[in-house]
Protein backbone atom coordinates (compact mmCIF):
# COMPACT_ATOMS: atom_id res chain seq x y z
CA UNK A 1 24.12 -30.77 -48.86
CA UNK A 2 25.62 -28.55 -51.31
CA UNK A 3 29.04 -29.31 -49.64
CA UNK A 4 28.72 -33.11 -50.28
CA UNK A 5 28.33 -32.22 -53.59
CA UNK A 6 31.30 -29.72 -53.53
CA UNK A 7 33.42 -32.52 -52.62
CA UNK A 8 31.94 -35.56 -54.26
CA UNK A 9 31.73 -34.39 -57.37
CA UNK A 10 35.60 -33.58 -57.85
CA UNK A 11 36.38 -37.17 -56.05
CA UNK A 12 33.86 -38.81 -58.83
CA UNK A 13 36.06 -37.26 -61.94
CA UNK A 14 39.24 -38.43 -60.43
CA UNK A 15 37.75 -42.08 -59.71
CA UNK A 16 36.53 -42.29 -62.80
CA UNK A 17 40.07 -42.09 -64.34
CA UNK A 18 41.12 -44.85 -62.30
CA UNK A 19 37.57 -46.45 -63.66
CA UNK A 20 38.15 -46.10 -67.12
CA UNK A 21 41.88 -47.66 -66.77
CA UNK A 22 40.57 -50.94 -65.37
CA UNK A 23 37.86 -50.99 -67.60
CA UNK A 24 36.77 -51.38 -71.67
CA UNK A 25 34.41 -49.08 -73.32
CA UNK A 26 33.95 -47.21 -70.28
CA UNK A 27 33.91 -42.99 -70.40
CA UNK A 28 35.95 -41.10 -68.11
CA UNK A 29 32.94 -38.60 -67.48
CA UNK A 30 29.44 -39.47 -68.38
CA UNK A 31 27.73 -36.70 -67.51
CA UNK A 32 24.14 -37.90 -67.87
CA UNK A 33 25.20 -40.58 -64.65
CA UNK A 34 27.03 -37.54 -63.13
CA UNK A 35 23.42 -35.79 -62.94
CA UNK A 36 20.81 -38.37 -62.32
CA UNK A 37 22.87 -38.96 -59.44
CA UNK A 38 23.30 -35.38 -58.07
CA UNK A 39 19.38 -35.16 -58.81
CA UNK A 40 18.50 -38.62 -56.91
CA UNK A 41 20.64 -37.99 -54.15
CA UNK A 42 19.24 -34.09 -53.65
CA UNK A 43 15.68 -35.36 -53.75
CA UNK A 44 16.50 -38.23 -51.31
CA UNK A 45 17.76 -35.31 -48.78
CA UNK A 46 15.24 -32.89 -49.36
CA UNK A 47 12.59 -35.81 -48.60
CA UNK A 48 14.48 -36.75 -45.87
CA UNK A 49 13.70 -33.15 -44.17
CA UNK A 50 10.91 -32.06 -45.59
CA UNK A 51 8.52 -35.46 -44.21
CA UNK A 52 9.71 -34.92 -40.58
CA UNK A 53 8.74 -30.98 -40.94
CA UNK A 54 5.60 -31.19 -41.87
CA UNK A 55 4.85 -33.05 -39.25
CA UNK A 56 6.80 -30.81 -36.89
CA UNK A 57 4.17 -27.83 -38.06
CA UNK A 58 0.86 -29.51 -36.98
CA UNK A 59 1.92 -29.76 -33.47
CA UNK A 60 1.88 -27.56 -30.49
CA UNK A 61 4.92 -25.73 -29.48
CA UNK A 62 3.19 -25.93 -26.01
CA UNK A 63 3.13 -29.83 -26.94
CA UNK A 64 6.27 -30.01 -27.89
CA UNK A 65 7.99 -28.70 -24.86
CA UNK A 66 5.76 -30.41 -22.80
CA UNK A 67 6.85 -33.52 -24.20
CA UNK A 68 10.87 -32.76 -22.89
């Protein structure tokens, strides 16, 4: 996770350039989107882990293993 947002996050400021060429009234970094996003996309990740884990812990490791 944290390297997606190691290299998405320099990749976003140089788009953005490009962004604010081809567009009016448009800032080159609006840092306000710049978070929300970061924020949305870590709490889409972290539910994306932490629903299959706690399911994970109410079952039998004897269960599990069974089950391969």
């Amino acid at each position: 996770m944290a390297i997606g947002v190691v290299v998405g996050l320099p990749g976003a400021l140089v788009l953005s350039r490009v962004l604010q060429s081809l567009l009016f009234e448009v800032a080159a970094i609006e840092l306000t989107a710049y978070a929300g996003a970061a924020a949305t996309l870590t709490l889409a990740a972290l539910a994306a882990t932490i629903i299959p884990t706690r399911r994970l812990l109410h079952l039998s490791p004897v269960a599990a293993l069974r089950g391969e």
